[in-house]
Protein backbone atom coordinates (compact mmCIF):
# COMPACT_ATOMS: atom_id res chain seq x y z
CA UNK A 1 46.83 -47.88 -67.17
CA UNK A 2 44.06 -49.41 -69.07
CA UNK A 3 40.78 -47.88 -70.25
CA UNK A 4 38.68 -50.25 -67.40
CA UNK A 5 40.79 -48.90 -64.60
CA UNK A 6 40.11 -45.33 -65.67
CA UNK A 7 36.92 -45.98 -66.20
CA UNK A 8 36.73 -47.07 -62.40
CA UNK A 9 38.50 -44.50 -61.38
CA UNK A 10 36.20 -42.17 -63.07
CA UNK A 11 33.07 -43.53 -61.74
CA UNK A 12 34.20 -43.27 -58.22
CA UNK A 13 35.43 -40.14 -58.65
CA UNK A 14 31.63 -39.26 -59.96
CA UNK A 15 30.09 -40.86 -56.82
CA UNK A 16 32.10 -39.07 -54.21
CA UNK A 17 31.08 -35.72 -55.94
CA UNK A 18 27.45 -36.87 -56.09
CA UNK A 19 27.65 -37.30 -52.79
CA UNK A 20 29.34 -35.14 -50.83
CA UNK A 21 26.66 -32.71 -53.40
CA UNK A 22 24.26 -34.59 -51.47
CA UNK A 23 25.18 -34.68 -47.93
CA UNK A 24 25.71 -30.72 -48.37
CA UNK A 25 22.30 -30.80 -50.14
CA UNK A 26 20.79 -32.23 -47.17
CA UNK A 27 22.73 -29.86 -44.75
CA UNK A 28 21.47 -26.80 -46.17
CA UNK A 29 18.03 -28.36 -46.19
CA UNK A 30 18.31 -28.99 -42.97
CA UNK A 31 19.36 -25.47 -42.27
CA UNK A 32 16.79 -24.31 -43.84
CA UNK A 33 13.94 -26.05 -42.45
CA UNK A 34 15.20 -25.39 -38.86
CA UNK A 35 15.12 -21.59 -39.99
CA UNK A 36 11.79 -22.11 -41.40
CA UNK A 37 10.86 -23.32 -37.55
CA UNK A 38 11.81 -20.36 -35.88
CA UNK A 39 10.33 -17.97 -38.67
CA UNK A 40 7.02 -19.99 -37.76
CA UNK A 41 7.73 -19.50 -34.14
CA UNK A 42 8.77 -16.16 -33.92
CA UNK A 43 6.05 -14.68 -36.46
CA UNK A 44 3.21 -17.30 -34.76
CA UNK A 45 2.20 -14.97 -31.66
CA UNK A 46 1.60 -12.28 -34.49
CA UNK A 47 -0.98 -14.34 -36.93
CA UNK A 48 -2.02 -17.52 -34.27
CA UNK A 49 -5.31 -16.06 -33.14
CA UNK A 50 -6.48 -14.56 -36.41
CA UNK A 51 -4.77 -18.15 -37.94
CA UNK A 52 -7.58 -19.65 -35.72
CA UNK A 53 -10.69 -17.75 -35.27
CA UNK A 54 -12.96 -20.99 -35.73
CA UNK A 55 -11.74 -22.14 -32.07
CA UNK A 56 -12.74 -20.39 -29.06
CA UNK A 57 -10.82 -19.93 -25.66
CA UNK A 58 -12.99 -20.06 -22.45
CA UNK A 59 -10.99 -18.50 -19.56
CA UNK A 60 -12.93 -19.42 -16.55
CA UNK A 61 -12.03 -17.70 -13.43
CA UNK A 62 -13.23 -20.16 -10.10
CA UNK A 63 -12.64 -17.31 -7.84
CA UNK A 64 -13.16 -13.92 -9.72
CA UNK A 65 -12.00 -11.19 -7.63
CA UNK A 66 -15.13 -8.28 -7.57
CA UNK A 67 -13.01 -6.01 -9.09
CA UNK A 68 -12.37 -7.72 -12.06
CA UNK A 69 -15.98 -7.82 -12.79
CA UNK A 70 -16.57 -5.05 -14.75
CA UNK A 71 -13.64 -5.50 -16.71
CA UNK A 72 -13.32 -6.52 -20.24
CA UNK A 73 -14.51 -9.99 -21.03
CA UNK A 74 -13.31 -10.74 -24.10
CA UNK A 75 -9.52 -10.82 -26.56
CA UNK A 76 -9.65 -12.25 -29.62
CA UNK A 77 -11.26 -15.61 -29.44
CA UNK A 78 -11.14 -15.63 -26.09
CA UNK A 79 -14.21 -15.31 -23.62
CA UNK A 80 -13.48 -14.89 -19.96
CA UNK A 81 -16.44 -16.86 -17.81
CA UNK A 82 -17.15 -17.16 -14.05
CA UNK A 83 -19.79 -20.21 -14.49
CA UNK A 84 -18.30 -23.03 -12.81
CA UNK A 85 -20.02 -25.01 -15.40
CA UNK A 86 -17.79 -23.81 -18.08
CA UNK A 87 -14.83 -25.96 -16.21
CA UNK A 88 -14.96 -29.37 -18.41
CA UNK A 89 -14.54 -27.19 -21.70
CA UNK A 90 -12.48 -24.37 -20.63
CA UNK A 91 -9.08 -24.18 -21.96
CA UNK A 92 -7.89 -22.51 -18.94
CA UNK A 93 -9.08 -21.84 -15.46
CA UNK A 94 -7.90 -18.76 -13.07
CA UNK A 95 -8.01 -19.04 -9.34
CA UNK A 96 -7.50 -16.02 -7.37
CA UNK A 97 -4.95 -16.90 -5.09
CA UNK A 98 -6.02 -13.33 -2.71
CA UNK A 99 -9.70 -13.90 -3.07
CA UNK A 100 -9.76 -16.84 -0.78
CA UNK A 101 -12.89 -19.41 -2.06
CA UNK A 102 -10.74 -21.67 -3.96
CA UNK A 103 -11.27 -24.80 -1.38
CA UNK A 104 -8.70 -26.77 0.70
CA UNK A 105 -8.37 -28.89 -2.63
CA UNK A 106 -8.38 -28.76 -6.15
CA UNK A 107 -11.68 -29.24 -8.10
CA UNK A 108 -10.54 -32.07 -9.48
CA UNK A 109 -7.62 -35.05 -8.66
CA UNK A 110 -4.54 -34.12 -10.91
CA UNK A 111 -4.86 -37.48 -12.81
CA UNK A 112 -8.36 -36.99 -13.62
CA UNK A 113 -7.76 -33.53 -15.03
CA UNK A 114 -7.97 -33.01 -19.19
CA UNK A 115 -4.14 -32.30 -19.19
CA UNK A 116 -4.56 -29.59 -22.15
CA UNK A 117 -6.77 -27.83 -19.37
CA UNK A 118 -3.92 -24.71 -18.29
CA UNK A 119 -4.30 -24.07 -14.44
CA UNK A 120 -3.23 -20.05 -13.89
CA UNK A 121 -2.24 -18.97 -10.14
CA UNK A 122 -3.34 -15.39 -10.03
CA UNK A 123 -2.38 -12.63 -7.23
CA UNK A 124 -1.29 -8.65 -7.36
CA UNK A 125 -1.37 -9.34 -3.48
CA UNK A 126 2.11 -10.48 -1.67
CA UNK A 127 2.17 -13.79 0.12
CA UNK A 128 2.01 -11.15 3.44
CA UNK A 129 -0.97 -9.92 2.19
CA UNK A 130 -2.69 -13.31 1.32
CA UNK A 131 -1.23 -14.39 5.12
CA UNK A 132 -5.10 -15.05 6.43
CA UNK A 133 -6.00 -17.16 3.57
CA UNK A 134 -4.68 -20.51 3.87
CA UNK A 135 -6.10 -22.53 0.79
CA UNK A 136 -2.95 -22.19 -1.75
CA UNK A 137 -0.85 -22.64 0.73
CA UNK A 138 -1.95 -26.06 1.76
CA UNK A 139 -0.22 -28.88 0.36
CA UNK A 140 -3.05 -30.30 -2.55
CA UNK A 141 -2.35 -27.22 -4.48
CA UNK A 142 1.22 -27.97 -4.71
CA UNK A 143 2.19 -29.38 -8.43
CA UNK A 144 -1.57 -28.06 -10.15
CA UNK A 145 -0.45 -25.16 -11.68
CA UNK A 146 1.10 -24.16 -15.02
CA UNK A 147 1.02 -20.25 -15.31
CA UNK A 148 1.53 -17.50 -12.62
CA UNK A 149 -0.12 -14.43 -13.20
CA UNK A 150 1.15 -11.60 -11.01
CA UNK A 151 3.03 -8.33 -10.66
CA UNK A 152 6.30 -10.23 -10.92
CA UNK A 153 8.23 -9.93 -14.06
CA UNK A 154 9.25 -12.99 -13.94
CA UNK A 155 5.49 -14.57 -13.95
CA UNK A 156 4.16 -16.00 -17.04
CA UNK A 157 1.43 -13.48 -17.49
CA UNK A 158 3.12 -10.17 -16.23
CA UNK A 159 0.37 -7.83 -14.88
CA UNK A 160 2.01 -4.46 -13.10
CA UNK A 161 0.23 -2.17 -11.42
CA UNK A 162 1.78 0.27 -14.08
CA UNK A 163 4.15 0.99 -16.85
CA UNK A 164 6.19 3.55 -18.01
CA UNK A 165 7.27 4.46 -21.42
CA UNK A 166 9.61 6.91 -22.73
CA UNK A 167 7.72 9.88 -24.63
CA UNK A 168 7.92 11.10 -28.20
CA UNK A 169 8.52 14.33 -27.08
CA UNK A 170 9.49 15.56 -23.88
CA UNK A 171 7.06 17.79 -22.15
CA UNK A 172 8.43 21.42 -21.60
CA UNK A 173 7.28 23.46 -18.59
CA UNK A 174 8.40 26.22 -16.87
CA UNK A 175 10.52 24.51 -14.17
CA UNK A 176 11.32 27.53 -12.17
CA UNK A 177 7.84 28.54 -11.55
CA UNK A 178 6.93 25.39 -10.59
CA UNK A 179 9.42 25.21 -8.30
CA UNK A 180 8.78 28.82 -6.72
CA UNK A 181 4.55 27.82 -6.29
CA UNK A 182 5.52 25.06 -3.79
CA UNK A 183 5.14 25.97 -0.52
CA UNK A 184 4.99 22.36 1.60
CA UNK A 185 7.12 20.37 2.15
CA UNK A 186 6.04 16.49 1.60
CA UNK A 187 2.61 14.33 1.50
CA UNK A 188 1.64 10.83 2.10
CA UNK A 189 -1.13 9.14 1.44
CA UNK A 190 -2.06 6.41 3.07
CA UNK A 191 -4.87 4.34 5.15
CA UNK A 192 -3.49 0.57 5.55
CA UNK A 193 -1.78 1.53 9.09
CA UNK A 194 0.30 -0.29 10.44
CA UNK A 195 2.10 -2.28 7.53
CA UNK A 196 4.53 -5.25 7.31
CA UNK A 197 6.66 -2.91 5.95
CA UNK A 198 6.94 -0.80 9.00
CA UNK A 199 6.60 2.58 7.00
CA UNK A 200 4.36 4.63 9.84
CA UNK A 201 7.76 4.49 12.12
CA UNK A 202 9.89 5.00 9.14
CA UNK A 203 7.63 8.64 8.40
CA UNK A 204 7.45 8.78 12.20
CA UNK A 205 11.47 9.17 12.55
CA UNK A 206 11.70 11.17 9.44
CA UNK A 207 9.05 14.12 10.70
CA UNK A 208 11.38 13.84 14.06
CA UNK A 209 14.32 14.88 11.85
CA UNK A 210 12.52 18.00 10.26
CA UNK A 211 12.83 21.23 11.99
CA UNK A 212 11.45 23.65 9.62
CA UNK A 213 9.16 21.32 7.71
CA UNK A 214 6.88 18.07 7.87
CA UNK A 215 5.09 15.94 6.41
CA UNK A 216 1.34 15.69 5.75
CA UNK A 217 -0.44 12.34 6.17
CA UNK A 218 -3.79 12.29 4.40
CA UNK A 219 -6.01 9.26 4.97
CA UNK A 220 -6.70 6.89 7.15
CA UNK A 221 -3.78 6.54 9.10
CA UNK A 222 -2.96 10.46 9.20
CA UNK A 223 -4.98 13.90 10.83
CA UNK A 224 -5.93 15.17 7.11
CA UNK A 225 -8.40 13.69 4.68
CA UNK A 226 -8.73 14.58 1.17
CA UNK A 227 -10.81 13.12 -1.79
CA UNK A 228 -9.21 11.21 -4.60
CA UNK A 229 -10.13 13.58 -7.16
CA UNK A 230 -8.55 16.70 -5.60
CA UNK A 231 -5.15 14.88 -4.26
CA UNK A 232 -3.39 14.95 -7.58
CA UNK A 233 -4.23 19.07 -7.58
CA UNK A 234 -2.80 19.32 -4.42
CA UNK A 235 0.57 17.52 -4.94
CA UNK A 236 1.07 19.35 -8.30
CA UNK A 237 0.63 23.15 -6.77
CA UNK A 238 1.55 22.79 -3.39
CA UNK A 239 4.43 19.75 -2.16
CA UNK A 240 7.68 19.19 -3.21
CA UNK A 241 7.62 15.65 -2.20
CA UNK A 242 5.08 12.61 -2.36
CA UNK A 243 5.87 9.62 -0.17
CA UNK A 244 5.40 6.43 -2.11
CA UNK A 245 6.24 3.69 0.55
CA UNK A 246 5.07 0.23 0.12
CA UNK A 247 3.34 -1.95 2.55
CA UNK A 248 5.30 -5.24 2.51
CA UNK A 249 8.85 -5.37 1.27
CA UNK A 250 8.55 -8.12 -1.45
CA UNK A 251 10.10 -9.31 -4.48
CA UNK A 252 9.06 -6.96 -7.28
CA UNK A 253 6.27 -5.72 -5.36
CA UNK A 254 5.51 -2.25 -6.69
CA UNK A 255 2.13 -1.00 -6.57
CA UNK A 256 -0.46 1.97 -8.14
CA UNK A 257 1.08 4.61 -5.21
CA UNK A 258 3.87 5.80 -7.95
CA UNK A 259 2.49 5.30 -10.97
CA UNK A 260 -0.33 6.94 -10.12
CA UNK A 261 1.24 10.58 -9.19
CA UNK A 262 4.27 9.96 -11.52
CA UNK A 263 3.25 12.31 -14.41
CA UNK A 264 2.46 14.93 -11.65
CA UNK A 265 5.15 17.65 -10.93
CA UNK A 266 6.49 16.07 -7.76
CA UNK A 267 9.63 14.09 -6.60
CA UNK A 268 8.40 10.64 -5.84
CA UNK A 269 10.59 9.07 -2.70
CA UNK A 270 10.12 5.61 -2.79
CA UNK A 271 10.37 2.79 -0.40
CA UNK A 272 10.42 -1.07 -0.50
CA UNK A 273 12.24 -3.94 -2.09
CA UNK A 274 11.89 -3.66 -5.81
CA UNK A 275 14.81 -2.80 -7.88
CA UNK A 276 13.18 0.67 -9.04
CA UNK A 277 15.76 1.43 -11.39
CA UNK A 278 14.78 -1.47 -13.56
CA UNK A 279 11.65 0.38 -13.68
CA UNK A 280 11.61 4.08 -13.60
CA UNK A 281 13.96 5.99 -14.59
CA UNK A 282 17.50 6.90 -13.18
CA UNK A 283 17.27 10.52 -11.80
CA UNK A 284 13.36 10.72 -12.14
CA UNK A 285 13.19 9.46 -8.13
CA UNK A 286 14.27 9.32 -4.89
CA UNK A 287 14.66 6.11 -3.13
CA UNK A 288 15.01 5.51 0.54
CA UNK A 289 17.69 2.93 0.19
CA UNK A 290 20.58 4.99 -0.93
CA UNK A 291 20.97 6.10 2.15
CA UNK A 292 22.80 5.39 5.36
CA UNK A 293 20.31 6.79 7.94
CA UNK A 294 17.02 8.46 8.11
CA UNK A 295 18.97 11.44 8.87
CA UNK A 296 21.06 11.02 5.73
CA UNK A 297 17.81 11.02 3.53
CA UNK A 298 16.15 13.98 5.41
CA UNK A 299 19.45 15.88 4.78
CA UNK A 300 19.57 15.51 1.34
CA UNK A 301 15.19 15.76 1.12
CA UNK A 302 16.10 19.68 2.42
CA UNK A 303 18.85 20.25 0.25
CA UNK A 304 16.63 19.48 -3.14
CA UNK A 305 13.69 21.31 -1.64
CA UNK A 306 16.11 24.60 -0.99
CA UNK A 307 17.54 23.67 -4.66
CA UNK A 308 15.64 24.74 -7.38
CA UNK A 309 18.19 23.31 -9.98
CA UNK A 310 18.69 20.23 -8.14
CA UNK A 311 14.83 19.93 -7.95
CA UNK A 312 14.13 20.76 -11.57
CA UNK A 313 16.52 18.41 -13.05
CA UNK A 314 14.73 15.40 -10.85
CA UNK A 315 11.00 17.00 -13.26
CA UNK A 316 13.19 17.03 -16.12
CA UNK A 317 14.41 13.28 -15.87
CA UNK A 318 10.83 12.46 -15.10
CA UNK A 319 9.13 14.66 -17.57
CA UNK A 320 10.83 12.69 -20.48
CA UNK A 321 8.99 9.89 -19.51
CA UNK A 322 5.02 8.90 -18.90
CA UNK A 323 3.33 6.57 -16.48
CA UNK A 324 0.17 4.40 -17.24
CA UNK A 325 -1.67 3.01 -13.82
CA UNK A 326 -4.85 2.04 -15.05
CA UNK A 327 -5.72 -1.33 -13.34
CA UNK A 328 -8.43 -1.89 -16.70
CA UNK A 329 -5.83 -1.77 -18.87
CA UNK A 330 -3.44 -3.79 -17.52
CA UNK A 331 -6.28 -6.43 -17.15
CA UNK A 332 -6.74 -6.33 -20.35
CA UNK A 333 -3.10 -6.94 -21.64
CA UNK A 334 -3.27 -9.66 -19.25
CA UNK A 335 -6.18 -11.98 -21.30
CA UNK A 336 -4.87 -10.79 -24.39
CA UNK A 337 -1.59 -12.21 -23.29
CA UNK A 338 -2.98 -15.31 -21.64
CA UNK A 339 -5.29 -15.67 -24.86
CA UNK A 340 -2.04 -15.27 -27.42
CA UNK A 341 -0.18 -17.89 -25.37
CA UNK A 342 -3.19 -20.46 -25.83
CA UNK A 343 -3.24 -19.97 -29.72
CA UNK A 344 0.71 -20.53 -29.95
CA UNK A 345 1.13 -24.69 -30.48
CA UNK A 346 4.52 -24.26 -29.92
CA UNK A 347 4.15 -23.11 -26.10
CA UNK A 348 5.54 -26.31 -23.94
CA UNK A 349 2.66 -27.38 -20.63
CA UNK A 350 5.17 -26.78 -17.63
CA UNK A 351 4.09 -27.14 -13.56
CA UNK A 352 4.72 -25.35 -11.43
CA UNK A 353 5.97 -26.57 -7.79
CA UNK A 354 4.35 -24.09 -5.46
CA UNK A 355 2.44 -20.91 -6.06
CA UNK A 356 3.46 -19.70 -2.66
CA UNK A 357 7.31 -19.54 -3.79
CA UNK A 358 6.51 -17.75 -7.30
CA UNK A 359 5.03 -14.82 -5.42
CA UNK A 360 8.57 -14.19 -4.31
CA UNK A 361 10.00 -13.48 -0.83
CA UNK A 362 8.93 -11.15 1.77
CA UNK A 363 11.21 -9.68 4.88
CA UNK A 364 11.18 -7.53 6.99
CA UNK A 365 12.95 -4.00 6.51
CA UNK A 366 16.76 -3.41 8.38
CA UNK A 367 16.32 0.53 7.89
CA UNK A 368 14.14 1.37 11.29
C-alpha cells in the first residue's frame, strides 16, 4: 500500500474522530444548556422579584369585595389598587366574580386589550352562591380571563379558607379528662337557613334519631345564640361533637366552619362534597359520607361519645396536626402568589373558556 493511500486513510480516519468529538461536543452542550433552562426556571420564582425591584406590579381590583379592604396592599413590588384609573398600566386586573358590579361586558373589547394585561376571575363563593348575580355568567365574559383565583386547588391562585400543617411536636393533653368534662352531646353553628345543601333536614333527621341526646343549634337558624368569642370555650369544655356542614355541595368547596374549631378539643363531623381526606387528616374527623343512613352515623356518633378510647384517639390524630383559618393571611399568600407569577418570564398567557365552569360543579345531596 503506498505512503499516499495511508496518508488518506489517515486523514479520514482523523476527521471522523474530529467529528463524532464534535457532534458529542455539541450534545453535551446541548444537555447542558437545556439543564441550565430548568435551573433558571426552577430557581426563578425564588430570586424574580428581588431580580426586578426597579418594575412595579399594579394589581387593580374593578370590583373589590369590602372585606378585602383592610387587607394588606402590598408583596414585593406589587401594589394592589381599586382606582379604575390605574386600568391602562396595571399588569393585572381582579374582578370579583361574587361582588356583582363588574358590568354585563368587559371594560374593554378583547382585541383592544394590552394583551400582557393578566385578567384574574376571583370567587371563595360557589357558582350557587353567586346564583343572583348574572354578569360572569353572561356570554361577553366568556374567553377574557387568564387566572382563576378561588378555593379550588386546582385554580391558578389557590386561596383556602384554611390550611393545615403537621406540627413539630405533637401537643400532649390529658385525654381522659377531657373526655370525662364533656357533658353535651353535639353543637352547630349556623345562621344561613335553609341551604342548597339541605343540611337543616339532614340535623333535623339526625336529632329524630337521638334518644338520650341532641344537638344544639346556636345562631340564626337555631333556639340558642352565643357570641363568637365565647363559642370556641364552649365547644372545648362542654360537646363532644361540632357539626361542620357546608352550605352547597361543590367541588372543593370547604369553608372557615372546620378550620376554625379544628385545634379545639372536639370531633369535627363534616358534611359536603370535598374530598376531606386530601385535606385533613385520616382519623382526625368524622365525615357524613361513610355512612349508609342517618341512622348508621348516629349509631356510631353514640358509640364514640360512650368511648373514651375511641374518642381520644380521634384528639390524638388531630392533635398532631394544626389548623390556620385566618382569611388575612390567606389574602396575603394570594398577592404574593399572584405577584411571584408576574415576575416569572417564563409563565405562558393562557385563557380561560368560562369562569362559571372553573368554579366547579354543584348538586344536590342523595343522603336526605
Amino acid at each position: 500500500m503506498s505512503k499516499d493511500i495511508w496518508r488518506s486513510q489517515g486523514l479520514r480516519a482523523i476527521v471522523s474522530i474530529s467529528s463524532a468529538i464534535a457532534i458529542s461536543y455539541y450534545i453535551y452542550l446541548n444537555h447542558v444548556m437545556e439543564f441550565s433552562d430548568r435551573v433558571k426556571k426552577e430557581n426563578g420564582e425564588e430570586h424574580v422579584v428581588l431580580n426586578r425591584t426597579n418594575v412595579t406590579h399594579i394589581i387593580l381590583w374593578w370590583n373589590q369585595p369590602i372585606w378585602v379592604a383592610p387587607f394588606e396592599k402590598k408583596c414585593g413590588n406589587c401594589i394592589t389598587s381599586t382606582n379604575r384609573g390605574d386600568f391602562n398600566k396595571s399588569s393585572a386586573v381582579v374582578f370579583s366574580l361574587a361582588d356583582g358590579n363588574m358590568g354585563t361586558k368587559p371594560p374593554i373589547e378583547n382585541i383592544k386589550r394590552n394583551q400582557n394585561q393578566i385578567w384574574v376571575a376571583f370567587s371563595l363563593e360557589t357558582n350557587v352562591q353567586n346564583s343572583w348575580i348574572r354578569d360572569y355568567k353572561n356570554k361577553h365574559w366568556k374567553y377574557v380571563f387568564n387566572w382563576t383565583w378561588n378555593y379550588r386547588p386546582s385554580a391558578d391562585i389557590f386561596m383556602p379558607y384554611g390550611r393545615v400543617s403537621e406540627r413539630l411536636k405533637p401537643l400532649s393533653k390529658n385525654y381522659s379528662m377531657i373526655f370525662q368534662r364533656k357533658n353535651k352531646f353535639a353543637a352547630w353553628a349556623v345562621s344561613h337557613c335553609n341551604a342548597h345543601s339541605l343540611r337543616d333536614k339532614f340535623v333535623k333527621k339526625m336529632n329524630m334519631c337521638l334518644q338520650k341526646q341532641s344537638i344544639d343549634i346556636f345562631g340564626k337558624c337555631g333556639p340558642l345564640r352565643i357570641s363568637k368569642s365565647r363559642l370556641p370555650t364552649l365547644l372545648n369544655n362542654d360537646y363532644k361533637f361540632y357539626l361542620a356542614f357546608e352550605n352547597a355541595f361543590c367541588d372543593d368547596y370547604v369553608t372557615e366552619k372546620i378550620f376554625a374549631n379544628y385545634n379545639n378539643d372536639i370531633i369535627i363531623v363534616v358534611r359536603g362534597k370535598a374530598n376531606y381526606t386530601n385535606i385533613f387528616p385520616k382519623g382526625s374527623f368524622i365525615n357524613t359520607k361513610d355512612f349508609r343512613t342517618i341512622s348508621d352515623l348516629v349509631r356510631f356518633l353514640n358509640e364514640v361519645s360512650e368511648n373514651e378510647t375511641l374518642y381520644s384517639n380521634y384528639l390524638i390524630q388531630k392533635d398532631k396536626f394544626q389548623a390556620w383559618g385566618k382569611l388575612k393571611e390567606q389574602y396575603k399568600q394570594s398577592i404574593c402568589d399572584i405577584c411571584r407569577n408576574l415576575n416569572d418570564p417564563y409563565l405562558k398567557k393562557k385563557t380561560i373558556f368560562d369562569a362559571e365552569e372553573e368554579l366547579g360543579q354543584c348538586i344536590k345531596p342523595n343522603d336526605i
